[in-house]
Protein backbone atom coordinates (compact mmCIF):
# COMPACT_ATOMS: atom_id res chain seq x y z
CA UNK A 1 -8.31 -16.03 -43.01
CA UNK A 2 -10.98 -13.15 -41.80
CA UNK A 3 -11.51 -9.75 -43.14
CA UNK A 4 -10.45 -6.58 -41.47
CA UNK A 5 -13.49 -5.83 -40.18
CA UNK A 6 -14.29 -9.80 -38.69
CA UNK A 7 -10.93 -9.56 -37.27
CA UNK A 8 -12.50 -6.52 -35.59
CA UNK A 9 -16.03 -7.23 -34.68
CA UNK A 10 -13.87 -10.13 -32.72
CA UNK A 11 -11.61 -7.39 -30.80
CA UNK A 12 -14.77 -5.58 -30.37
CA UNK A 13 -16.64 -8.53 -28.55
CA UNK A 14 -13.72 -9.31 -26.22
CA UNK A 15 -13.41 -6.00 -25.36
CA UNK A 16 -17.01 -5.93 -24.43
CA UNK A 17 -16.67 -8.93 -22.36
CA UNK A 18 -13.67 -7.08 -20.83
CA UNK A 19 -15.79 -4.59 -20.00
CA UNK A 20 -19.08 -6.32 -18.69
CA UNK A 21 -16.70 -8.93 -16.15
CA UNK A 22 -14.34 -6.31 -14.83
CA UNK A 23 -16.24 -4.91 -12.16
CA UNK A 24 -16.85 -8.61 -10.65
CA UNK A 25 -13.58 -10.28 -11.57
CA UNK A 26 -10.11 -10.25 -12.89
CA UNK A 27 -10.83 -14.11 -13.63
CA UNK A 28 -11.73 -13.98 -17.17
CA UNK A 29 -8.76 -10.82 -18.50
CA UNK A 30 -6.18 -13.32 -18.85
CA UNK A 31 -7.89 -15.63 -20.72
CA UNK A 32 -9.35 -12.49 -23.02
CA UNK A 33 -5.67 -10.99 -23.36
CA UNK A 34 -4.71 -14.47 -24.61
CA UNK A 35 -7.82 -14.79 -27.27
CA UNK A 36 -7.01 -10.54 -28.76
CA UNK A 37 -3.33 -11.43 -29.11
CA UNK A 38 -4.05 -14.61 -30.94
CA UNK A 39 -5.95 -12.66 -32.87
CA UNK A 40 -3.87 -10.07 -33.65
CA UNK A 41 -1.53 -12.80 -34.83
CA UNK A 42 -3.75 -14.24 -37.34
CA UNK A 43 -4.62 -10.84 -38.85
CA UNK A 44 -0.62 -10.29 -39.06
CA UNK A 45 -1.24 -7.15 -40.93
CA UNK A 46 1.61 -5.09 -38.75
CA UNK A 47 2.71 -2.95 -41.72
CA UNK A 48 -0.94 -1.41 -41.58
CA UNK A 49 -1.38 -1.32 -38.11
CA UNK A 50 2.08 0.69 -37.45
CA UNK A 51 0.85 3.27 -39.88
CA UNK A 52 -2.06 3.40 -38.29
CA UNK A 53 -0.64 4.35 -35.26
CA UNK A 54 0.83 7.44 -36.69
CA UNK A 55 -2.84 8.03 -39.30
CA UNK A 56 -4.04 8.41 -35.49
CA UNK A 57 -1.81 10.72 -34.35
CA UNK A 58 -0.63 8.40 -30.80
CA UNK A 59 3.02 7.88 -31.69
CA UNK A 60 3.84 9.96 -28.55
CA UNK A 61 1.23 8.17 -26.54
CA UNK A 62 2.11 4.55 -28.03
CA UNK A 63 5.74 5.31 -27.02
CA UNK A 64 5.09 6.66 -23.49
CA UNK A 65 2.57 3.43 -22.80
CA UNK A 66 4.55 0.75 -23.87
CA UNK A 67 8.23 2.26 -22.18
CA UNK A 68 6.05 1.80 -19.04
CA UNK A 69 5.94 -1.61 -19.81
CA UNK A 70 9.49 -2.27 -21.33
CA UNK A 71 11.08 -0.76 -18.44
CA UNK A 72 9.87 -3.61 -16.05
CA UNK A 73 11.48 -6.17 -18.68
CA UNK A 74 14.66 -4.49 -17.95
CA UNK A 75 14.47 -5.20 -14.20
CA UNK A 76 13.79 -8.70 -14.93
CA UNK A 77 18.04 -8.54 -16.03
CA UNK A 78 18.92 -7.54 -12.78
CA UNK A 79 15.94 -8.99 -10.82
CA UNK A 80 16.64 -11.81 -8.17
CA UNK A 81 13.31 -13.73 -8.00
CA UNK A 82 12.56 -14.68 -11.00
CA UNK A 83 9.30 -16.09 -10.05
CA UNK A 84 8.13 -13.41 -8.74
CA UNK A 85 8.95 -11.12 -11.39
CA UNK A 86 6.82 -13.27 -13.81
CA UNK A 87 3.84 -12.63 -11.95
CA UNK A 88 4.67 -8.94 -12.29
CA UNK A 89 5.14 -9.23 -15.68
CA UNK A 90 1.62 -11.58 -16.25
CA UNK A 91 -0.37 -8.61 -14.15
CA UNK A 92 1.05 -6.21 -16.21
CA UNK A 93 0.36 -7.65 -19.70
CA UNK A 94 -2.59 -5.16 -20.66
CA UNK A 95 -0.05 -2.62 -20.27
CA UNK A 96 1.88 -4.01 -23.26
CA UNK A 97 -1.19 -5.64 -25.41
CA UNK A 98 -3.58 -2.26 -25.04
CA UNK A 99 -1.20 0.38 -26.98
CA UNK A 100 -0.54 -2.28 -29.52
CA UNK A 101 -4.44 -3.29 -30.13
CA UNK A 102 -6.08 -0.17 -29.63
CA UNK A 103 -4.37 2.52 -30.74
CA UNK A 104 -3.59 0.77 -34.16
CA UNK A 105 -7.88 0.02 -34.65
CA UNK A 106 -9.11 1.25 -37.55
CA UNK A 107 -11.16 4.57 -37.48
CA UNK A 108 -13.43 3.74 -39.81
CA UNK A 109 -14.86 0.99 -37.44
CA UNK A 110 -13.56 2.24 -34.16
CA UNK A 111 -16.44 4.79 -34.25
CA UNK A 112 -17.50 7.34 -31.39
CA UNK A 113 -20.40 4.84 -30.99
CA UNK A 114 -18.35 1.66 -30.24
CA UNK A 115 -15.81 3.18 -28.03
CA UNK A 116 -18.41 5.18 -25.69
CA UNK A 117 -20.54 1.90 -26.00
CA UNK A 118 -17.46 0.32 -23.96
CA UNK A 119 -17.54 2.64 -21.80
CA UNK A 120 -21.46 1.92 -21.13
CA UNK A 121 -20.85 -1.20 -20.67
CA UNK A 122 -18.15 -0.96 -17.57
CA UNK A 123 -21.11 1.86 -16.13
CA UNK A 124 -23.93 -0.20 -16.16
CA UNK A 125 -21.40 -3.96 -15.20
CA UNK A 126 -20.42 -1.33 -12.32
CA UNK A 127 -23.95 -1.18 -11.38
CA UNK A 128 -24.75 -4.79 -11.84
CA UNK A 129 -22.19 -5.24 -9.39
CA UNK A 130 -23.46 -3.01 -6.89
CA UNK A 131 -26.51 -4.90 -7.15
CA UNK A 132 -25.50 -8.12 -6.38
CA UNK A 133 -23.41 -7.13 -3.91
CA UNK A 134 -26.25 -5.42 -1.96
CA UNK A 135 -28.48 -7.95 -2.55
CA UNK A 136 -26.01 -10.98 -1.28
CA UNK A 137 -25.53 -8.68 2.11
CA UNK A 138 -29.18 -8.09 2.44
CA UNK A 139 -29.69 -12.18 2.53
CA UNK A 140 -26.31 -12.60 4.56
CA UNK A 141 -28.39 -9.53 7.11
CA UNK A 142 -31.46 -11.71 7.04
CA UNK A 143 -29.49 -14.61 8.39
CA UNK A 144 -27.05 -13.09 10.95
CA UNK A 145 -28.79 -10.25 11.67
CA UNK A 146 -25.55 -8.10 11.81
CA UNK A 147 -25.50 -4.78 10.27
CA UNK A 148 -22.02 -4.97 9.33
CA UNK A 149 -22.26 -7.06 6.58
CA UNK A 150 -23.07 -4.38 4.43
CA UNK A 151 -19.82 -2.71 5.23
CA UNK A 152 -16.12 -2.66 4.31
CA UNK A 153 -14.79 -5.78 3.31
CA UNK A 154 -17.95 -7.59 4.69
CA UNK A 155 -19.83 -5.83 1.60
CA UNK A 156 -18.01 -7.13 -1.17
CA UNK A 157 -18.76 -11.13 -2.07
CA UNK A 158 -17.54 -11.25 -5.81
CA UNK A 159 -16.07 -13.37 -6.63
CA UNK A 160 -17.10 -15.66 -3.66
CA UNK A 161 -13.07 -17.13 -3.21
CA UNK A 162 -11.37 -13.90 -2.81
CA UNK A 163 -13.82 -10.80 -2.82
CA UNK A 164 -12.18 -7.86 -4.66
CA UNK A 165 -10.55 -4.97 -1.90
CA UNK A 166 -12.96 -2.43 -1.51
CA UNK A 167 -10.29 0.46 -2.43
CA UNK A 168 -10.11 -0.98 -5.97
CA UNK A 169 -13.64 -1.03 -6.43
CA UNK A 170 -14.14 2.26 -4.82
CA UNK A 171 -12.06 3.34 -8.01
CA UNK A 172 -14.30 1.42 -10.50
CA UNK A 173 -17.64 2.90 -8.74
CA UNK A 174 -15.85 6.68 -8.83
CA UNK A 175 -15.31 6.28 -12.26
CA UNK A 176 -18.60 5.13 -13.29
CA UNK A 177 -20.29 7.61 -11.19
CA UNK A 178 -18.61 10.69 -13.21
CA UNK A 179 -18.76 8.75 -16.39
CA UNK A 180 -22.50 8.48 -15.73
CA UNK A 181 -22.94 12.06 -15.35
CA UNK A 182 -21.06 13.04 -18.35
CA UNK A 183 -23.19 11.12 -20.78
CA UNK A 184 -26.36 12.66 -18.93
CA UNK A 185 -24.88 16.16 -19.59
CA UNK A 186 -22.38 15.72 -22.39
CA UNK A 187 -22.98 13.50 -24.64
CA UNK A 188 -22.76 14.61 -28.03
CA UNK A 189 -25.45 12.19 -29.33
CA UNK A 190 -29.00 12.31 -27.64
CA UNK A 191 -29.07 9.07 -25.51
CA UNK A 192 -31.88 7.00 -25.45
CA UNK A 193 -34.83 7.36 -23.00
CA UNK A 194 -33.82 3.79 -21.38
CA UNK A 195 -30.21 4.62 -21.22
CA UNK A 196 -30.56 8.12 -19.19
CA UNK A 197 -33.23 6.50 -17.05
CA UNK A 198 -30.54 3.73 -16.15
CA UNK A 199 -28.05 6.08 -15.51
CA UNK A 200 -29.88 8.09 -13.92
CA UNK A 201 -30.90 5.18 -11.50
CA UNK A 202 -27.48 4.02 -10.94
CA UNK A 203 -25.79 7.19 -9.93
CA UNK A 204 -27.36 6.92 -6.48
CA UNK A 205 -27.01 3.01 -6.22
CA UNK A 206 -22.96 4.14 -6.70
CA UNK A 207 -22.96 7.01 -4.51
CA UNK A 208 -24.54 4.33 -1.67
CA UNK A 209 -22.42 1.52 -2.19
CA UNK A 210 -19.39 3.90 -2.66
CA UNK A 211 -20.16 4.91 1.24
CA UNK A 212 -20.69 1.36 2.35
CA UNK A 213 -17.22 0.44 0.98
CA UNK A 214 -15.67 2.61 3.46
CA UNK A 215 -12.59 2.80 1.88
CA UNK A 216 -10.74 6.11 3.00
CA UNK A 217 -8.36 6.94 -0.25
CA UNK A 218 -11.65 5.65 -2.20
CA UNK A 219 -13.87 8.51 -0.11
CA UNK A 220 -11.98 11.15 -0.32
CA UNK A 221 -11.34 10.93 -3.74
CA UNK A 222 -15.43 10.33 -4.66
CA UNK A 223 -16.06 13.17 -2.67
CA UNK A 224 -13.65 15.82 -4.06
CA UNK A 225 -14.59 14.45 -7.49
CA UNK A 226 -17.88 14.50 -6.46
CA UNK A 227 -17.61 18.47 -5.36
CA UNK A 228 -15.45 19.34 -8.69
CA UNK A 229 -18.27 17.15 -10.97
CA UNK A 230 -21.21 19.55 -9.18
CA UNK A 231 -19.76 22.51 -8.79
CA UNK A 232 -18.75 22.49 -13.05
CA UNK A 233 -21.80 21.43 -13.72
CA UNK A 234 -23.50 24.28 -11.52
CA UNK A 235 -21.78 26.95 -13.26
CA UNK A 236 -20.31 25.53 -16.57
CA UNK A 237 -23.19 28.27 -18.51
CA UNK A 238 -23.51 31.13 -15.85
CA UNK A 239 -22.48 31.56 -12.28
CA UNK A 240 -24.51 30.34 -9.74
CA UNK A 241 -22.33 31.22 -6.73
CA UNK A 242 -25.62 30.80 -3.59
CA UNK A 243 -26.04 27.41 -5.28
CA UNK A 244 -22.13 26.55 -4.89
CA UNK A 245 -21.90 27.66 -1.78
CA UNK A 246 -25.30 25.85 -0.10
CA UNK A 247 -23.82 22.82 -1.93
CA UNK A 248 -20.42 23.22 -0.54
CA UNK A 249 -21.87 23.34 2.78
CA UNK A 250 -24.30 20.59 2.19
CA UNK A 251 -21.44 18.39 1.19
CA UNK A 252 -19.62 19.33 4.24
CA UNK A 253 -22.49 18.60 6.71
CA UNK A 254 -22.98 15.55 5.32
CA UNK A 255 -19.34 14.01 5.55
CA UNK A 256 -18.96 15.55 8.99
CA UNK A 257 -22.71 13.98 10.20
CA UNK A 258 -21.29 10.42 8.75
CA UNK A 259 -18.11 10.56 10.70
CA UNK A 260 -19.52 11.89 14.04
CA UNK A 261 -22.99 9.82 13.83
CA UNK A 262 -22.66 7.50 11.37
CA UNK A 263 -22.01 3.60 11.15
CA UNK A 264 -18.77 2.43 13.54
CA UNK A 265 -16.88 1.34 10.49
CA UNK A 266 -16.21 5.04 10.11
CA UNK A 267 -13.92 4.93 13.11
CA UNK A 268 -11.21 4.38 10.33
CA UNK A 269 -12.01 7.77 9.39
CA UNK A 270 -11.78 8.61 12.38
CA UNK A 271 -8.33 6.34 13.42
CA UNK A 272 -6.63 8.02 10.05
CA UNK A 273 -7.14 11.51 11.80
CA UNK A 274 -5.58 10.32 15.04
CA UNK A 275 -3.05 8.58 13.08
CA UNK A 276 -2.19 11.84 10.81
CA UNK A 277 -2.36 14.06 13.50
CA UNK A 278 0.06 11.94 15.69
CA UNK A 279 2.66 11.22 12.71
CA UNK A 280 1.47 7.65 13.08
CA UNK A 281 3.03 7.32 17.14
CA UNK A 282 1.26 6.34 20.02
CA UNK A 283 2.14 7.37 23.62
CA UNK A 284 5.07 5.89 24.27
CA UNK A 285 6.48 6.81 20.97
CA UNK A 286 6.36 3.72 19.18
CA UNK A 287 4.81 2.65 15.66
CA UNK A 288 1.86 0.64 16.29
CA UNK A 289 -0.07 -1.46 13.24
CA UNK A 290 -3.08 -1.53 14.75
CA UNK A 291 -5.42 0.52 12.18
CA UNK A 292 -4.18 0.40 8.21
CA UNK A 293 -3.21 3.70 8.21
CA UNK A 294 -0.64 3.46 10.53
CA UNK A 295 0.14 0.54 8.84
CA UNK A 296 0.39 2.68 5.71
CA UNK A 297 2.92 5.33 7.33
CA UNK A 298 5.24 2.56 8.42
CA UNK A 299 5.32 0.37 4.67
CA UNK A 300 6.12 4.06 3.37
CA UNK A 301 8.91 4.92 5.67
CA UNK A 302 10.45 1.77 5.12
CA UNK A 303 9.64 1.80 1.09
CA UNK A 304 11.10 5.41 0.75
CA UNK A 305 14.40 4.19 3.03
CA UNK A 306 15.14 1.23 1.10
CA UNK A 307 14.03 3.35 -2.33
CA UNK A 308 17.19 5.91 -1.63
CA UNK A 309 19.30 2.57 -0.66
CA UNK A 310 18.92 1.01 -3.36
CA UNK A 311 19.08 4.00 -6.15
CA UNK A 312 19.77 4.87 -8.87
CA UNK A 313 18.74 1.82 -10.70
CA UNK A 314 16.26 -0.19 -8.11
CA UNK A 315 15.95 -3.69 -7.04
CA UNK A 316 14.64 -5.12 -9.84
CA UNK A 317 11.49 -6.26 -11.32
CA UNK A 318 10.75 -9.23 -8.98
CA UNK A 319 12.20 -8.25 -5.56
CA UNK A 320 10.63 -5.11 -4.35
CA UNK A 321 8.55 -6.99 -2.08
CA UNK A 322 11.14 -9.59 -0.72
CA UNK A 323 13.15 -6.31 0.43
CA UNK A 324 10.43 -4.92 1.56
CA UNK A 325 9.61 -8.55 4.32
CA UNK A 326 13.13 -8.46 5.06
CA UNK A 327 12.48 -5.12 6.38
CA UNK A 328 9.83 -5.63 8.28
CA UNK A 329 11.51 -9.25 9.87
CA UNK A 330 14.18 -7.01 10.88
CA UNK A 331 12.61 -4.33 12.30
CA UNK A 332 10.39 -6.48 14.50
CA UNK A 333 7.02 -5.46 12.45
CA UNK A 334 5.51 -9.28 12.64
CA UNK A 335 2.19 -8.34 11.54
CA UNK A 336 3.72 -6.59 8.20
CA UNK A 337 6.12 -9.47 7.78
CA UNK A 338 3.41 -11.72 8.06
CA UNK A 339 0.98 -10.05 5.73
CA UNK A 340 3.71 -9.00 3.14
CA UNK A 341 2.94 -5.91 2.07
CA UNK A 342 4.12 -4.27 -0.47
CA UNK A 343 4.93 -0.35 0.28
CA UNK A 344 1.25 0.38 -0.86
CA UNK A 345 2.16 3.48 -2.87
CA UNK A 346 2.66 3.03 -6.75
CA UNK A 347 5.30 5.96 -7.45
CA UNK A 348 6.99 4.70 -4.39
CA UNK A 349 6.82 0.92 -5.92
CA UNK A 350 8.26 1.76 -8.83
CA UNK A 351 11.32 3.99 -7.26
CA UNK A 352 12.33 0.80 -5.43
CA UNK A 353 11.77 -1.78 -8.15
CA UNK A 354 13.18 0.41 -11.03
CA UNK A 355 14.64 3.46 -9.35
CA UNK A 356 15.22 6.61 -11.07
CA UNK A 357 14.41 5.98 -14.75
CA UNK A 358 11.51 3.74 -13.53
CA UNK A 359 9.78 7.01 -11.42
CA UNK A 360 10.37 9.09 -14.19
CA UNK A 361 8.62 6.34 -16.82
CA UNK A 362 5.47 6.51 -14.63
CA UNK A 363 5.16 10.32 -13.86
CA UNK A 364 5.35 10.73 -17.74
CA UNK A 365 2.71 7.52 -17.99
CA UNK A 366 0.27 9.97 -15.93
CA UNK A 367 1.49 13.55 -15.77
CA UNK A 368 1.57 13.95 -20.22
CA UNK A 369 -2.04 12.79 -20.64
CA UNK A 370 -2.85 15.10 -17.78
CA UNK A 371 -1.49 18.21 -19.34
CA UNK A 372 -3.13 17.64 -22.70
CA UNK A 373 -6.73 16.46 -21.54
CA UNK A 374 -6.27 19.80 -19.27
CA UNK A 375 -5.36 21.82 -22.87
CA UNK A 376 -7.71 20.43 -24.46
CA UNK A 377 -10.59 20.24 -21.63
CA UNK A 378 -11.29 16.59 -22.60
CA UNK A 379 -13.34 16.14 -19.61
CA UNK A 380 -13.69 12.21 -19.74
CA UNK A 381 -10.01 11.58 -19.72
CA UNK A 382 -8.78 14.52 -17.26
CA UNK A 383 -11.79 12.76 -14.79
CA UNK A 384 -10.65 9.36 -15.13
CA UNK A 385 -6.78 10.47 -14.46
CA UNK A 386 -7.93 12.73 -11.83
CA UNK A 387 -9.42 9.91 -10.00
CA UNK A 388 -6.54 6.95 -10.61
CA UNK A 389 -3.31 9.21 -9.58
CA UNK A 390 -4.13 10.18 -6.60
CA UNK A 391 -5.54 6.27 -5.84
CA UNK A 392 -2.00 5.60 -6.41
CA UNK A 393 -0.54 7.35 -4.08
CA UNK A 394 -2.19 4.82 -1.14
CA UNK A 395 -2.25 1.26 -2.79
CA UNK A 396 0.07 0.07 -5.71
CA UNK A 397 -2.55 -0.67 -7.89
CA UNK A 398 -0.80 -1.39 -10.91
CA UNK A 399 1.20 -4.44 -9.09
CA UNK A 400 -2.53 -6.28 -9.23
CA UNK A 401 -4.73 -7.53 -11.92
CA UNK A 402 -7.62 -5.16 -10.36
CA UNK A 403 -5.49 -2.08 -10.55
CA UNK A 404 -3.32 -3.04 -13.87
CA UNK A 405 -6.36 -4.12 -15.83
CA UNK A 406 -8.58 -0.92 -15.47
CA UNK A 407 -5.96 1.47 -15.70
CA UNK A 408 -4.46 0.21 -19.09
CA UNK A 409 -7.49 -0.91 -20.89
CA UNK A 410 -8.96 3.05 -20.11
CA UNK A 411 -6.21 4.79 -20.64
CA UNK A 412 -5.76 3.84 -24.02
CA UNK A 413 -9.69 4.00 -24.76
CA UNK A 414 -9.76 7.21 -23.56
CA UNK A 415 -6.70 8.70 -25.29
CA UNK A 416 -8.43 7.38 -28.89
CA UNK A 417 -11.53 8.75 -27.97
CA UNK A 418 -10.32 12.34 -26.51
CA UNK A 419 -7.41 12.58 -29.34
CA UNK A 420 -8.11 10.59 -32.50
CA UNK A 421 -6.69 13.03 -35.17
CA UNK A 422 -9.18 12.81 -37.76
CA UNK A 423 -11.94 13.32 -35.42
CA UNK A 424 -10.22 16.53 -33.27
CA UNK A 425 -9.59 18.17 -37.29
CA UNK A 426 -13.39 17.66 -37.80
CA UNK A 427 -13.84 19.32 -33.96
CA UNK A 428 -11.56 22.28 -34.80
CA UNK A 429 -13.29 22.58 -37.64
């Protein structure tokens, strides 16, 4: 019906919108799955694009990806809620679609150009969000007069129904803050005036917004990446060991000035110390759920006893979270039970819903990327898996469209771009 290359130009410009509505909502990915696997239907060239997949070099990548995937099919044979499990399986659909669309693209249009362009894209969408998300608080501010609207929860507007959770978008502003500074100091092409004056621009808009977001996994990691991104750059020529160390202490100044003097939303900074430091018990030696990380410590004690229960092979696909309420119910945790969390950490997600083989699926998902973008000091990739893992280990991101979407689309985007075979023999070289 279309040639090759229309049939690309069309994955291209969904990808793009991908890209450009992320950052604000999850609305429009289902609809753009849909449109790339209709047409990847129509092209119904599979012969090619399975050889492609090996002309690439990603049959061990394309294998690892889509068991992650396949895995949670097999719960669905031993799964109770069936419902449920469909929803699972409809968040998770870019999990299955991105290995099979991207890493079977043709090189010869799939250039360095149009992948990093993608990557642009989400960077300055990012921004656009930041934005408009400042600028919606700074109106709400001159009606209410309440500082706190620029904070936590209160700080995030888009979409208007059902805001996004800050700790999600503390992920997408991370990300486009490092991305941002590689292209200013890495890029292999010389960017554009416009484009490194933009980027430029946004990196403090991100670091801002980033703060007002005040989400505590989402801080931590944007600072540590933020110290490891500096302190590289620093001394990636020569040593500059008096300019490390004032920045190290500059850094540390600063985080411990915002905790002690800043804004009272960082009491939950200050709550997840207490909470830490007490092994999540009050006085009188009971839980309490009054501050979300306690809340955390008691959705993992309970995930991690019902993961051993319930081993080796899990609950299945659609009733992690059922056992999870029947917990709480029983235990006499009402405001769990009636919020229905989930046990907020991925790996530990995964161990209940798929046990043993399930855990195992997902470390490998992560931990073989990791060791070759380490090997090969693909700095992209190793930033943008540095950042997501450890994310993981405090929300179960990939249950939800925020989390699932952004973590499949970029991991496969980045894998083509950091290990394309053609273009790593021209590297090498």
């Amino acid at each position: 019906m279309f040639t090759t290359k229309t049939h690309f130009k069309i994955t291209y410009w969904l990808l793009v919108a991908a890209m450009a509505t992320m950052p604000f909502t999850i609305f429009f990915m289902l609809p753009i799955a849909i449109l790339l696997m209709l047409n990847l239907i129509l092209e119904w060239n599979w012969k090619t694009r399975w050889n492609r997949i090996k002309e690439n070099g990603f049959q061990q990548y394309f294998w690892i990806f889509i068991a992650y995937y396949l895995i949670y099919c097999i719960g669905l044979l031993y799964t109770q809620n069936w419902s449920y499990g469909a929803s699972v399986m409809e968040h998770k659909l870019w999990f299955l679609l991105t290995p099979i669309l991207i890493f079977t693209l043709d090189q010869q249009y799939f250039t360095w150009k149009y992948r990093n362009r993608l990557v642009f894209i989400f960077i300055i969408a990012t921004f656009a969000m930041v934005l408009t998300n400042l600028t919606l608080s700074t109106v709400e501010y001159t009606q209410t007069h309440n500082p706190f609207v620029f904070f936590y929860e209160k700080a995030t507007h888009i979409p208007f129904s059902n805001p996004m959770h800050p700790t999600y978008l503390s992920m997408y502003i991370t990300f486009a803050f490092v991305a941002a500074l590689y292209y200013l100091n890495f890029s292999p092409i010389e960017l554009k005036k416009w484009k490194r004056i933009l980027l430029g621009v946004s990196l403090p808009m991100l670091f801002i917004f980033n703060y007002l977001l005040q989400s505590k996994a989402g801080l931590i990691v944007f600072l540590v990446m933020l110290l490891l991104s500096t302190l590289y750059l620093l001394n990636r020529i020569k040593l500059q060991l008096l300019k490390s160390v004032l920045f190290v202490i500059l850094l540390g100044v600063l985080v411990v000035a915002s905790i002690k003097i800043g804004s009272e939303t960082m009491s939950r900074m200050k709550e997840l110390m207490k909470d830490i430091s007490r092994n999540g018990q009050v006085d009188d030696g009971q839980w309490h759920a009054s501050e979300s990380g306690s809340e955390r410590m008691i959705v993992w004690k309970i995930g991690a006893q019902q993961s051993l229960k319930h081993l080796p092979f899990g609950v299945g696909t659609g009733d992690g979270k059922d056992v999870m309420v029947q917990q709480y119910k029983e235990q006499g945790y009402e405001s769990l039970y009636r919020d229905q969390l989930n046990p907020h950490n991925q790996y530990l997600q995964t161990l209940l819903t798929l046990g043993i083989l399930g855990l195992a699926i997902i470390v490998l998902y992560f931990v073989y990327p990791l060791y070759k973008t380490w090997k090969e000091k693909k700095l992209l990739y190793l930033a943008f898996l540095c950042i997501v893992m450890p994310n993981l280990l405090t929300e179960s991101m990939m249950e939800r469209g925020a989390g699932a979407n952004f973590i499949a689309l970029f991991m496969c985007i980045l894998v083509y771009d950091a290990f394309l075979k053609g273009e790593r023999r021209k590297a090498k070289g």
